[in-house]
ModelCIF file with pLDDT and N, C-alpha, C, O atoms, coordinates in Angstrom:
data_MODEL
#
_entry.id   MODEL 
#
_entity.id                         1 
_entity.type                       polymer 
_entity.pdbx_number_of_molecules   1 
#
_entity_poly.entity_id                      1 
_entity_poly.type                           'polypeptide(L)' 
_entity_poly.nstd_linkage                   no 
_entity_poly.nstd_monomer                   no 
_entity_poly.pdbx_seq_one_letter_code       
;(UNK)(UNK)(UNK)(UNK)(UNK)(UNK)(UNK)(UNK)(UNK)(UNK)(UNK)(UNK)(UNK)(UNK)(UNK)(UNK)
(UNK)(UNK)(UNK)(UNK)(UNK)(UNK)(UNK)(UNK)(UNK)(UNK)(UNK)(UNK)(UNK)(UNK)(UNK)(UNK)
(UNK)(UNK)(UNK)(UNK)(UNK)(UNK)(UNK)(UNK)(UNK)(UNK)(UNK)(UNK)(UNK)(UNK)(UNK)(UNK)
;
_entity_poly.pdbx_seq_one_letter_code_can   XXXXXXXXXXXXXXXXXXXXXXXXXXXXXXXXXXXXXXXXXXXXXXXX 
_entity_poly.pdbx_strand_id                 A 
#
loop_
_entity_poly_seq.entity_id 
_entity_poly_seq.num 
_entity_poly_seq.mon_id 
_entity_poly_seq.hetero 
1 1  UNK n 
1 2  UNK n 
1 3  UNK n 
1 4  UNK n 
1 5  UNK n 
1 6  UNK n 
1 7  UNK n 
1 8  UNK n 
1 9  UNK n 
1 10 UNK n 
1 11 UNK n 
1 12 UNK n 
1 13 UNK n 
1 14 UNK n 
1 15 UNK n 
1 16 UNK n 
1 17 UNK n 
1 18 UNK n 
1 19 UNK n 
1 20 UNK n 
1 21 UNK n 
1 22 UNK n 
1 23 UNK n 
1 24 UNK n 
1 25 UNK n 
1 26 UNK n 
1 27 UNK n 
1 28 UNK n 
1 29 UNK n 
1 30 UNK n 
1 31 UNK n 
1 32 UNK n 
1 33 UNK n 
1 34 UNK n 
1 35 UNK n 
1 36 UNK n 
1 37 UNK n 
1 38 UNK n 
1 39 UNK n 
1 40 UNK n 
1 41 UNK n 
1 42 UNK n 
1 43 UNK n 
1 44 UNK n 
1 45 UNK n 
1 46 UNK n 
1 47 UNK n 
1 48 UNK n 
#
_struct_asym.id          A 
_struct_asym.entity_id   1 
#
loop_
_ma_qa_metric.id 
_ma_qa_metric.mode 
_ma_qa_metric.name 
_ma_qa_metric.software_group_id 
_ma_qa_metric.type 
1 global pLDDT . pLDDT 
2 local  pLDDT . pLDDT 
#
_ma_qa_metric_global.metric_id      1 
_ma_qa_metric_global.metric_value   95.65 
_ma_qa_metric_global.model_id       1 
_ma_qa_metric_global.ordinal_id     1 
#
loop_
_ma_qa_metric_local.label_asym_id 
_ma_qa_metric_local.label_comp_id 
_ma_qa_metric_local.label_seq_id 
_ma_qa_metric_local.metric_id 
_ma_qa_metric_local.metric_value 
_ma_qa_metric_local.model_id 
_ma_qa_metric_local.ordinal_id 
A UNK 1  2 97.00 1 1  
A UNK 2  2 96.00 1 2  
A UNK 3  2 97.00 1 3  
A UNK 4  2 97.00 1 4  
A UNK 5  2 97.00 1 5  
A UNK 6  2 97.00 1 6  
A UNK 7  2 97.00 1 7  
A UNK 8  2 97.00 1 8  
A UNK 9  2 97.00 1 9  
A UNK 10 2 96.00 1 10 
A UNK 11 2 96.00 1 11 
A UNK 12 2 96.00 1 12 
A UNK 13 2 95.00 1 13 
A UNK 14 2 96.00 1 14 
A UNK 15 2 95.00 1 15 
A UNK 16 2 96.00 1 16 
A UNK 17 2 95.00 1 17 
A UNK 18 2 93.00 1 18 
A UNK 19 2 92.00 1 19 
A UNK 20 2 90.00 1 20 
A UNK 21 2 90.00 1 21 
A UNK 22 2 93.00 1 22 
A UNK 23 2 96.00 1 23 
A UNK 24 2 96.00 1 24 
A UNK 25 2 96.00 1 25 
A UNK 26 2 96.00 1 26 
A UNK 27 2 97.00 1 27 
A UNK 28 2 97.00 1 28 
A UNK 29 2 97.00 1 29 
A UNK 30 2 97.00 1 30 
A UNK 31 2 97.00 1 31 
A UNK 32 2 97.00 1 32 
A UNK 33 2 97.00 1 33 
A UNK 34 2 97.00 1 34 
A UNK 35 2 97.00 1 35 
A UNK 36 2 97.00 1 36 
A UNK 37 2 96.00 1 37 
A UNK 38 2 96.00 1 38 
A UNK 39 2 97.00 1 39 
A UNK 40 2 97.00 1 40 
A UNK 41 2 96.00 1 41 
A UNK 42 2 95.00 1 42 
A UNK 43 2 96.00 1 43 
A UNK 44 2 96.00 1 44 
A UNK 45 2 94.00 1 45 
A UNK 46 2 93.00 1 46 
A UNK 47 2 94.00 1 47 
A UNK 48 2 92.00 1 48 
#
loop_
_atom_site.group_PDB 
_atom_site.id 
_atom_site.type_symbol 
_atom_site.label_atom_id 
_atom_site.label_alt_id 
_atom_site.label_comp_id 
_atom_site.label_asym_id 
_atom_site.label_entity_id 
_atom_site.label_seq_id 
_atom_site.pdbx_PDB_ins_code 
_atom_site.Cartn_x 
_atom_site.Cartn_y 
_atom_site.Cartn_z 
_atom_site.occupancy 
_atom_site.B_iso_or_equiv 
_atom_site.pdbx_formal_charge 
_atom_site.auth_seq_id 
_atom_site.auth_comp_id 
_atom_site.auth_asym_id 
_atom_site.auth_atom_id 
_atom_site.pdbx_PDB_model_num 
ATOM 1   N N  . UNK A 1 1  ? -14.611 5.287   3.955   1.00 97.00 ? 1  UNK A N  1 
ATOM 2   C CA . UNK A 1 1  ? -13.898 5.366   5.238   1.00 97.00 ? 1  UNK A CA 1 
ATOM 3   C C  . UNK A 1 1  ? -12.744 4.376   5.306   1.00 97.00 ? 1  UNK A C  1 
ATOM 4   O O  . UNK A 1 1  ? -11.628 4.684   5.725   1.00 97.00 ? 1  UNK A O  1 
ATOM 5   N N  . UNK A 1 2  ? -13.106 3.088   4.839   1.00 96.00 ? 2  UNK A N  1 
ATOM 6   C CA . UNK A 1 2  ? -11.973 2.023   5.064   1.00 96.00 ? 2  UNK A CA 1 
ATOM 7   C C  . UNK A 1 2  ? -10.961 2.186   3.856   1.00 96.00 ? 2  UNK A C  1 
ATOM 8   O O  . UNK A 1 2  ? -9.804  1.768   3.911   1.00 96.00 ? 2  UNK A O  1 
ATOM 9   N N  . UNK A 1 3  ? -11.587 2.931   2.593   1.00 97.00 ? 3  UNK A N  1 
ATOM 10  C CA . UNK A 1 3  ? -10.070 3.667   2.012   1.00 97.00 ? 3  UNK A CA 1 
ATOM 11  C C  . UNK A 1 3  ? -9.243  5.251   2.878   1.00 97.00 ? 3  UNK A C  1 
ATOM 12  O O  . UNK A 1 3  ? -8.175  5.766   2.546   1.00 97.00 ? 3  UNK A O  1 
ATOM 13  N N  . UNK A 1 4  ? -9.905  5.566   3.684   1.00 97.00 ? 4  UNK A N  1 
ATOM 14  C CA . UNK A 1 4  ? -9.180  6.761   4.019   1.00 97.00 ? 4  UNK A CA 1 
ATOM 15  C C  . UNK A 1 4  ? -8.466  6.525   5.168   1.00 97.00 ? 4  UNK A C  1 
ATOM 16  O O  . UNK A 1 4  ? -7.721  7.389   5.630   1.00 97.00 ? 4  UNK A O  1 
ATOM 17  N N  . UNK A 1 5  ? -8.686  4.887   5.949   1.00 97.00 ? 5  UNK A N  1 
ATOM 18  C CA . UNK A 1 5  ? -7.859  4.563   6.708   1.00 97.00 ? 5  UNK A CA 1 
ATOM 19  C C  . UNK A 1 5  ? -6.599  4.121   5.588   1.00 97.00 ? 5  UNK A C  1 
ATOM 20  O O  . UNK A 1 5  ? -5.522  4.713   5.516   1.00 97.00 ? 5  UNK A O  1 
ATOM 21  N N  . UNK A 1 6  ? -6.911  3.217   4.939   1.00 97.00 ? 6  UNK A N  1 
ATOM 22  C CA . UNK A 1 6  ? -5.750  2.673   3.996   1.00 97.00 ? 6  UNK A CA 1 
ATOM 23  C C  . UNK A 1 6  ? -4.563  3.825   3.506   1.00 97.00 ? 6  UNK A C  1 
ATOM 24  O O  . UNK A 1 6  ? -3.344  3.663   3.446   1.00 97.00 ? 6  UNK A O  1 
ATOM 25  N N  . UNK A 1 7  ? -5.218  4.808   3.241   1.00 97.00 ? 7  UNK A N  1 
ATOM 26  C CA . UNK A 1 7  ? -4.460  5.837   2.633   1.00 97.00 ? 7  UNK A CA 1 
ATOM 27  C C  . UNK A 1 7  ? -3.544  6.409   3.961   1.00 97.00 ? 7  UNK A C  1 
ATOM 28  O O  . UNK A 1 7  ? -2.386  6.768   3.749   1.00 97.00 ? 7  UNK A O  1 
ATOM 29  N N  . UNK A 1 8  ? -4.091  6.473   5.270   1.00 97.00 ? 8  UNK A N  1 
ATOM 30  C CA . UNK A 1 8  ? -3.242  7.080   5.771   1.00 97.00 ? 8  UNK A CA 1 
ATOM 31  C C  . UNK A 1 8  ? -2.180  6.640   6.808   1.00 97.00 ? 8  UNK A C  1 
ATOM 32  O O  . UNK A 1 8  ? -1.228  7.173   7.378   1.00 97.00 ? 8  UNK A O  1 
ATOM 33  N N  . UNK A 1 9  ? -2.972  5.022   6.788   1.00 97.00 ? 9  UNK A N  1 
ATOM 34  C CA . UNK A 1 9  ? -1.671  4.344   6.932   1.00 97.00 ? 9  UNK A CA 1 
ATOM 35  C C  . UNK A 1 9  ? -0.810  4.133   5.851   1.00 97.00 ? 9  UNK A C  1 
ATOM 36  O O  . UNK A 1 9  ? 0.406   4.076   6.037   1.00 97.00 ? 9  UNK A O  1 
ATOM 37  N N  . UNK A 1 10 ? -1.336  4.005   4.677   1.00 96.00 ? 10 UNK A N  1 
ATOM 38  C CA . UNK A 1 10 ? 0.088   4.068   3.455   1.00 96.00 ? 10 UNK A CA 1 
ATOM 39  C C  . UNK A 1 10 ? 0.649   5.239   4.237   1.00 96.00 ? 10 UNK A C  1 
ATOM 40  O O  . UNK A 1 10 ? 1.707   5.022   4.829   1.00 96.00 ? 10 UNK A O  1 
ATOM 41  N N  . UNK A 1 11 ? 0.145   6.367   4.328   1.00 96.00 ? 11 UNK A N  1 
ATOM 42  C CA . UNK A 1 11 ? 0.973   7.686   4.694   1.00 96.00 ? 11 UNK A CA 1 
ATOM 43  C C  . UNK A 1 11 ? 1.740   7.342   5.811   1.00 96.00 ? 11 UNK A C  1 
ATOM 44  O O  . UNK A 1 11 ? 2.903   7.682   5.590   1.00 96.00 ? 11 UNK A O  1 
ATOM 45  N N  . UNK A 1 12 ? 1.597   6.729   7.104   1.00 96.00 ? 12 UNK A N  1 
ATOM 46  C CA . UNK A 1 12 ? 2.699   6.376   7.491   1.00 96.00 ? 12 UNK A CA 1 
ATOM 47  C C  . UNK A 1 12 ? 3.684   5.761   7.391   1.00 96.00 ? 12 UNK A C  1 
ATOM 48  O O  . UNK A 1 12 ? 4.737   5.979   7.990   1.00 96.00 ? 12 UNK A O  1 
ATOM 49  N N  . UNK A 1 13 ? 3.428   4.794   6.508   1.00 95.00 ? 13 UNK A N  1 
ATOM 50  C CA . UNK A 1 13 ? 4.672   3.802   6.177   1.00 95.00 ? 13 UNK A CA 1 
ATOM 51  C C  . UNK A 1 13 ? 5.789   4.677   5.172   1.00 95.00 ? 13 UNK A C  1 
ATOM 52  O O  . UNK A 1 13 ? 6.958   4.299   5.100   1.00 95.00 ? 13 UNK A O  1 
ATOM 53  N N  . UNK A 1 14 ? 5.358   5.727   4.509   1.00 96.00 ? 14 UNK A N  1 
ATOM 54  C CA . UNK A 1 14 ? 5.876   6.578   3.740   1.00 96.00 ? 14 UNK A CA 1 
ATOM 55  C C  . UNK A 1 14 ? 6.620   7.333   4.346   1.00 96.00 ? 14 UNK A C  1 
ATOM 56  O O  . UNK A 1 14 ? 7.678   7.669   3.815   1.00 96.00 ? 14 UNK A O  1 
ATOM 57  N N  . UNK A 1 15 ? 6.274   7.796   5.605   1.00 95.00 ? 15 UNK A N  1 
ATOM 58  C CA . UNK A 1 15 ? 6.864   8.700   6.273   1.00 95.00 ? 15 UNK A CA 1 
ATOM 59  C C  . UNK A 1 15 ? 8.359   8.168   7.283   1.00 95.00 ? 15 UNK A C  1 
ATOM 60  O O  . UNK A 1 15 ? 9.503   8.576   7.489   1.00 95.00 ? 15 UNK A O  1 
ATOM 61  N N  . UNK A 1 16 ? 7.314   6.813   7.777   1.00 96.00 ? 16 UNK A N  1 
ATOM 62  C CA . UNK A 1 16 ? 8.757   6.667   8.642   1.00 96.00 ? 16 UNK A CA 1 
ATOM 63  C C  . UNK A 1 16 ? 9.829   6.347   7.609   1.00 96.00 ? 16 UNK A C  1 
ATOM 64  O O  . UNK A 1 16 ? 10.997  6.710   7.749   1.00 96.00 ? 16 UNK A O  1 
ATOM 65  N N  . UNK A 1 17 ? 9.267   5.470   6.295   1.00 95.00 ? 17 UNK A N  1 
ATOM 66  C CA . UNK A 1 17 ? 10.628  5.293   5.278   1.00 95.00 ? 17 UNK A CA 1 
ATOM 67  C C  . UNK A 1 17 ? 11.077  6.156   4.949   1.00 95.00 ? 17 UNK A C  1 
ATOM 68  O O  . UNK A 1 17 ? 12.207  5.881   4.544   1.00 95.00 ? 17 UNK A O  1 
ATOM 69  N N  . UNK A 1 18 ? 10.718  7.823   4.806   1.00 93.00 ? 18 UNK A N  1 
ATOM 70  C CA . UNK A 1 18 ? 11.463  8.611   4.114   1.00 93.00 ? 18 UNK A CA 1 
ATOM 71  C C  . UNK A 1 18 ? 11.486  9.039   2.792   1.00 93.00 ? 18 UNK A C  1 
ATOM 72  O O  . UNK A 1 18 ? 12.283  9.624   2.060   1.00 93.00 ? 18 UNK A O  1 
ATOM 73  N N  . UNK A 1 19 ? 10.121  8.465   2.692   1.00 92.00 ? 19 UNK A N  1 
ATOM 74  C CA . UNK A 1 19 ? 9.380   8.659   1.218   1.00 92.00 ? 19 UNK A CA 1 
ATOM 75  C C  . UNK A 1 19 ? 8.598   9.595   1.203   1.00 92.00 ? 19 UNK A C  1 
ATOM 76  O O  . UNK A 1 19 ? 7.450   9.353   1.573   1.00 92.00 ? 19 UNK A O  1 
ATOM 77  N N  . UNK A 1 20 ? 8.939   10.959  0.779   1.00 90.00 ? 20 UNK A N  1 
ATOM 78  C CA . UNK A 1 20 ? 8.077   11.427  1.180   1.00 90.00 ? 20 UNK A CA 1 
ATOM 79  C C  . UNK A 1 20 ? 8.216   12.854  -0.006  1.00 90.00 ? 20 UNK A C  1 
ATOM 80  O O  . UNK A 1 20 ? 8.105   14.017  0.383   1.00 90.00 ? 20 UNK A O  1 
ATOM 81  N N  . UNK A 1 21 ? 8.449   12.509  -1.335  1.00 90.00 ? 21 UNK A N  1 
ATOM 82  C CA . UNK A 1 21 ? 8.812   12.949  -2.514  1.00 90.00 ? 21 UNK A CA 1 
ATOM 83  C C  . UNK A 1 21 ? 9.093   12.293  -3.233  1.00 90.00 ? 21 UNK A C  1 
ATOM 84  O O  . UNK A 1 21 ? 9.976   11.464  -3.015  1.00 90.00 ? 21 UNK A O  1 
ATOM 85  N N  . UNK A 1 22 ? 8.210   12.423  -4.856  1.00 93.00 ? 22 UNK A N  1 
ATOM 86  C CA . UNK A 1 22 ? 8.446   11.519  -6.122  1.00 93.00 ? 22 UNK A CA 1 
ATOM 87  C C  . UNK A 1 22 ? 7.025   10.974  -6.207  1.00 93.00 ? 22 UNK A C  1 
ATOM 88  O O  . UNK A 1 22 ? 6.440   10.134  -5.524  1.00 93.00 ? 22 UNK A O  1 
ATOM 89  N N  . UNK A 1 23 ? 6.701   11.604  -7.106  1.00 96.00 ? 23 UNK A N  1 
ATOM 90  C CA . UNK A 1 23 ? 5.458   10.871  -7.491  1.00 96.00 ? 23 UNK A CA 1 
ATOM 91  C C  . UNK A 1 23 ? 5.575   9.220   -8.370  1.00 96.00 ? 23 UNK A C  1 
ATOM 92  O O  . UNK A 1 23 ? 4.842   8.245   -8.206  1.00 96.00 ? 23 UNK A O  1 
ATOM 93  N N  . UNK A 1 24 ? 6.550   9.341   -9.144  1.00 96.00 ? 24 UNK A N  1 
ATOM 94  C CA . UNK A 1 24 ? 7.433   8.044   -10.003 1.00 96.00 ? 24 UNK A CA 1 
ATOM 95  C C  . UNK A 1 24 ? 7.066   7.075   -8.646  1.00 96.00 ? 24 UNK A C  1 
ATOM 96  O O  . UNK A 1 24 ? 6.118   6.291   -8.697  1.00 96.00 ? 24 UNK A O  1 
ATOM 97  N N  . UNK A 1 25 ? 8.013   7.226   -7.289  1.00 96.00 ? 25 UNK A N  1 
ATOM 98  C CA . UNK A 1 25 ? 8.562   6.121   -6.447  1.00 96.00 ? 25 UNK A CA 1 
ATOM 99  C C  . UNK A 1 25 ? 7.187   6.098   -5.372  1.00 96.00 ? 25 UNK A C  1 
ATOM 100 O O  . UNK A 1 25 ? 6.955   5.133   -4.645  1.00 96.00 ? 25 UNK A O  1 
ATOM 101 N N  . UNK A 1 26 ? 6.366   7.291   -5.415  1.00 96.00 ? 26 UNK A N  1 
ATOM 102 C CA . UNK A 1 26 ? 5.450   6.743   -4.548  1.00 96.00 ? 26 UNK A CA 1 
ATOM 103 C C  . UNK A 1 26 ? 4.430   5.965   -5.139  1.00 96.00 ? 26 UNK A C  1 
ATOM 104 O O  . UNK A 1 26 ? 3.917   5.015   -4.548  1.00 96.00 ? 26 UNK A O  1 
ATOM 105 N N  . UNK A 1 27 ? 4.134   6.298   -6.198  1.00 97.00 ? 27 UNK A N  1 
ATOM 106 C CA . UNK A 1 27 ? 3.376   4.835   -7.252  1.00 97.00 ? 27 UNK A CA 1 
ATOM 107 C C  . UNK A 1 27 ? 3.605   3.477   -7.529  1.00 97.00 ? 27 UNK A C  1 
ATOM 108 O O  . UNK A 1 27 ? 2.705   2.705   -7.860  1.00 97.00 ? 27 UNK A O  1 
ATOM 109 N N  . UNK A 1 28 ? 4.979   3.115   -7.383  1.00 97.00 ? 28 UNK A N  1 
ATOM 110 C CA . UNK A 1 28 ? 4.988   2.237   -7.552  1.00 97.00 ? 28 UNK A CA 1 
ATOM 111 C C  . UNK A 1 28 ? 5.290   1.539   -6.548  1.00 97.00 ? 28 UNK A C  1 
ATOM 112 O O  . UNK A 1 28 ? 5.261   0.340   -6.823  1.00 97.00 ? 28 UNK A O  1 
ATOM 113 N N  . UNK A 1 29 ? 5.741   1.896   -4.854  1.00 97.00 ? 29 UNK A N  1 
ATOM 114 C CA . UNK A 1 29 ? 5.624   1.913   -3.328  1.00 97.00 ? 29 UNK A CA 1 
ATOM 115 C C  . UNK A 1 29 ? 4.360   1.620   -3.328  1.00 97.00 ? 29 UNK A C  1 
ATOM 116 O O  . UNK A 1 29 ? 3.893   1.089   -2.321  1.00 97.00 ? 29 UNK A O  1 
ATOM 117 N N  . UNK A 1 30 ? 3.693   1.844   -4.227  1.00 97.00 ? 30 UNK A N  1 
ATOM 118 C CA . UNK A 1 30 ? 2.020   2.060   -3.713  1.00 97.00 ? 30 UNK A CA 1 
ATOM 119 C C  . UNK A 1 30 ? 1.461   0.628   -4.197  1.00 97.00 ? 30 UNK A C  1 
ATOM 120 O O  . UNK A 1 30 ? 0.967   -0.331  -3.603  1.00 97.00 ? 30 UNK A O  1 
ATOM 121 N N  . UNK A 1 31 ? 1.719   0.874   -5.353  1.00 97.00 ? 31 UNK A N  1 
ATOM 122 C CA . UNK A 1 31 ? 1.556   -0.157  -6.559  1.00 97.00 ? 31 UNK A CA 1 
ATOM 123 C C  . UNK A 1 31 ? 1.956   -1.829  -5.952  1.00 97.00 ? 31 UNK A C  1 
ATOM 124 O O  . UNK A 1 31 ? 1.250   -2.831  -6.067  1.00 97.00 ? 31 UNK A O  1 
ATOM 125 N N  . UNK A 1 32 ? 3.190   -1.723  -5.351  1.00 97.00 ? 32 UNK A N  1 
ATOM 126 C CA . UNK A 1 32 ? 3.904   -2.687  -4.171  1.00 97.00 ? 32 UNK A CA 1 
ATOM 127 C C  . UNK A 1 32 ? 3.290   -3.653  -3.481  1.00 97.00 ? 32 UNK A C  1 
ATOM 128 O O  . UNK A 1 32 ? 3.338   -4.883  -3.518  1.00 97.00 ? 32 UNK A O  1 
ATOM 129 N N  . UNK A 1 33 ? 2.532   -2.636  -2.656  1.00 97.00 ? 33 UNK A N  1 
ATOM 130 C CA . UNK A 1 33 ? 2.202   -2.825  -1.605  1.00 97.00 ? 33 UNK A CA 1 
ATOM 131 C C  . UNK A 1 33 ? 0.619   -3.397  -2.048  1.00 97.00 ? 33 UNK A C  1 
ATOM 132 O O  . UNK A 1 33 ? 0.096   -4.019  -1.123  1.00 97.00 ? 33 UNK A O  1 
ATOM 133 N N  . UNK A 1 34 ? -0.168  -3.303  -3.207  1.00 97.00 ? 34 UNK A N  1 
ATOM 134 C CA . UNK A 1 34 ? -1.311  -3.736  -3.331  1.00 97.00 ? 34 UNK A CA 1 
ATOM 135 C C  . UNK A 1 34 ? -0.879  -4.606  -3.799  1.00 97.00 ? 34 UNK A C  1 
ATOM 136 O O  . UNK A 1 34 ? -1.232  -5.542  -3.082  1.00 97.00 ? 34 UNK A O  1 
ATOM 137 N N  . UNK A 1 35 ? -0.041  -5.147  -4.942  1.00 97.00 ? 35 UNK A N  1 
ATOM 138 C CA . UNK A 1 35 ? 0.422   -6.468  -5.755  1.00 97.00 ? 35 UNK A CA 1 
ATOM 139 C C  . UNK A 1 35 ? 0.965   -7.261  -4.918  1.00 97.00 ? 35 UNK A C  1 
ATOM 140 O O  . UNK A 1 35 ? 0.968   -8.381  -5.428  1.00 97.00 ? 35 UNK A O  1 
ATOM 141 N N  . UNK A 1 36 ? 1.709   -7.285  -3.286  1.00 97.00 ? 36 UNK A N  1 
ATOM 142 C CA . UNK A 1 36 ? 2.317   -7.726  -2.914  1.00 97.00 ? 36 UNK A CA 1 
ATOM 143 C C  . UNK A 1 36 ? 2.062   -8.213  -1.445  1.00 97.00 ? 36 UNK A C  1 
ATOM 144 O O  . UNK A 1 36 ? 2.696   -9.058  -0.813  1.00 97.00 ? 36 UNK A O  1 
ATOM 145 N N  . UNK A 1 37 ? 0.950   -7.452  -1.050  1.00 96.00 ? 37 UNK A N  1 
ATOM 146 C CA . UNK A 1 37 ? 0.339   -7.535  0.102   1.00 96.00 ? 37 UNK A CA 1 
ATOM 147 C C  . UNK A 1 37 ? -1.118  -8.318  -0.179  1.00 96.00 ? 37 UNK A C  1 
ATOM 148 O O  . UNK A 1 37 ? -1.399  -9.511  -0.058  1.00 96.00 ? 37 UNK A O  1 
ATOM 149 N N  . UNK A 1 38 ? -1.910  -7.206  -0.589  1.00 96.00 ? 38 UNK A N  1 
ATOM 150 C CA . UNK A 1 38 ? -3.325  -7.155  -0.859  1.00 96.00 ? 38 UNK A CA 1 
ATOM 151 C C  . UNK A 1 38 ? -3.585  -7.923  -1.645  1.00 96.00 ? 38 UNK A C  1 
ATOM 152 O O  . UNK A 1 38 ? -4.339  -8.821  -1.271  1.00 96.00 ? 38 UNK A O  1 
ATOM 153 N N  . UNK A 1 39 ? -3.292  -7.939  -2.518  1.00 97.00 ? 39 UNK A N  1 
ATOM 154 C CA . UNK A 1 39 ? -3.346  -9.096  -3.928  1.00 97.00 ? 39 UNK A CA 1 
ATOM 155 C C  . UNK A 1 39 ? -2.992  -10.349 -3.103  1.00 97.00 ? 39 UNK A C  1 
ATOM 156 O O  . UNK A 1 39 ? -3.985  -10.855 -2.581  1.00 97.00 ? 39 UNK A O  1 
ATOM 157 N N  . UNK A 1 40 ? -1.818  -10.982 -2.851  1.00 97.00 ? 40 UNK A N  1 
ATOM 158 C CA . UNK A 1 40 ? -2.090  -12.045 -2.179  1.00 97.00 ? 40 UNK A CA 1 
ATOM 159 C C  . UNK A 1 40 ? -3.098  -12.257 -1.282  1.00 97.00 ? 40 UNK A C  1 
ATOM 160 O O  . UNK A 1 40 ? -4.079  -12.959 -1.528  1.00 97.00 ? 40 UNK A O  1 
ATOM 161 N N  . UNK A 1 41 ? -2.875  -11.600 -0.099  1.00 96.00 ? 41 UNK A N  1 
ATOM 162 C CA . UNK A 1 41 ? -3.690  -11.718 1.215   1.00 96.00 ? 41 UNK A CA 1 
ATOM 163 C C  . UNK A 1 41 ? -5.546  -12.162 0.317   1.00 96.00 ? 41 UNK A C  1 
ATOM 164 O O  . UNK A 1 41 ? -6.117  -13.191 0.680   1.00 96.00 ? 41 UNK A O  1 
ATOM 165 N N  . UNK A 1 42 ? -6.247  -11.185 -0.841  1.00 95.00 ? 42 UNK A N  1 
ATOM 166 C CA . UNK A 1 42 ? -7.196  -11.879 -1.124  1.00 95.00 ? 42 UNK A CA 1 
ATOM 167 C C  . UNK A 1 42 ? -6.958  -13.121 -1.496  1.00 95.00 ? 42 UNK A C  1 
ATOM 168 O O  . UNK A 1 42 ? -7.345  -14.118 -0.886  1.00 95.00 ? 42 UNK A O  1 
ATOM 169 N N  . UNK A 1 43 ? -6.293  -13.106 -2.540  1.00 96.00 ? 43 UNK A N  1 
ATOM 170 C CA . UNK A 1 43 ? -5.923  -14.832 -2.950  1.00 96.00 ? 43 UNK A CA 1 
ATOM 171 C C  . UNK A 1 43 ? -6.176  -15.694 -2.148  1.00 96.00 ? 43 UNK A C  1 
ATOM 172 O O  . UNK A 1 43 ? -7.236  -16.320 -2.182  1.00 96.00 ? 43 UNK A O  1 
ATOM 173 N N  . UNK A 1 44 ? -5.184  -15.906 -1.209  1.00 96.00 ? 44 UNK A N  1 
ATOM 174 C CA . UNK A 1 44 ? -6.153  -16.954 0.285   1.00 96.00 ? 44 UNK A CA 1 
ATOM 175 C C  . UNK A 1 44 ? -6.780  -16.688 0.320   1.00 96.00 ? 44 UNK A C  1 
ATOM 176 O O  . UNK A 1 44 ? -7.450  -17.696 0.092   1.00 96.00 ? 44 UNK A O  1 
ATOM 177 N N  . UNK A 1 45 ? -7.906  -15.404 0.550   1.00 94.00 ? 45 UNK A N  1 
ATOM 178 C CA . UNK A 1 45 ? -9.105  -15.803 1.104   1.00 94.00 ? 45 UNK A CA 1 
ATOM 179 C C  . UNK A 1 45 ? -10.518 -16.268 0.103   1.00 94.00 ? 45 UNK A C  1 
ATOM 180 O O  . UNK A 1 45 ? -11.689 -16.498 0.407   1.00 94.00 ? 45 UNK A O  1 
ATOM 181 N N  . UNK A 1 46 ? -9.842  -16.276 -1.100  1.00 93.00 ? 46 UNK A N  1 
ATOM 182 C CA . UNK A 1 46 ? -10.763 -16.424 -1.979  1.00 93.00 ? 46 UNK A CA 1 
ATOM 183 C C  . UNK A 1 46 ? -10.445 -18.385 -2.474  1.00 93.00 ? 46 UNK A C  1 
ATOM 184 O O  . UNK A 1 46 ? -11.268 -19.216 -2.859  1.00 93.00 ? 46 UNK A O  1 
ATOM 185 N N  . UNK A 1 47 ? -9.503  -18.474 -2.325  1.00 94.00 ? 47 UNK A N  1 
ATOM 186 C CA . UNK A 1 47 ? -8.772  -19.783 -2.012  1.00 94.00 ? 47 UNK A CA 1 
ATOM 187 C C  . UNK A 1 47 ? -9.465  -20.447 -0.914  1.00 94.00 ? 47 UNK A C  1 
ATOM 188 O O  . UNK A 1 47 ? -9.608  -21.657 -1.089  1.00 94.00 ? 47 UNK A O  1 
ATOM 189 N N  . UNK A 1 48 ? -10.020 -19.881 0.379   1.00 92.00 ? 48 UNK A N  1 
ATOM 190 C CA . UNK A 1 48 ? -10.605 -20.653 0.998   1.00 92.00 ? 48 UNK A CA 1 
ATOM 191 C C  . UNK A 1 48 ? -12.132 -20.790 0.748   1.00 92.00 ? 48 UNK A C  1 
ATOM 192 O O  . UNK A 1 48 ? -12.792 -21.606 1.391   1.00 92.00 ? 48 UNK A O  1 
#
């Protein structure tokens, strides 16, 4: 469930950007957003 929220908020952020074709650019949009968000955000918390 808490991936099928994830997924469909990725799907909005896709949408209002205008991403919304390319498998190439949505992978690595995707890819992004876990290395760049998620990946940190644990870091602190595993840091604390």
């Amino acid at each position: 469930l808490v991936l099928i929220v994830a997924a469909g908020f990725l799907r909005h952020i896709y949408y209002v950007s205008g991403l919304t074709s390319g498998v190439p650019l949505g992978l690595v949009a995707g890819m992004g957003v876990g290395l760049y968000f998620i990946a940190p955000w644990m870091w602190m918390t595993h840091l604390a």
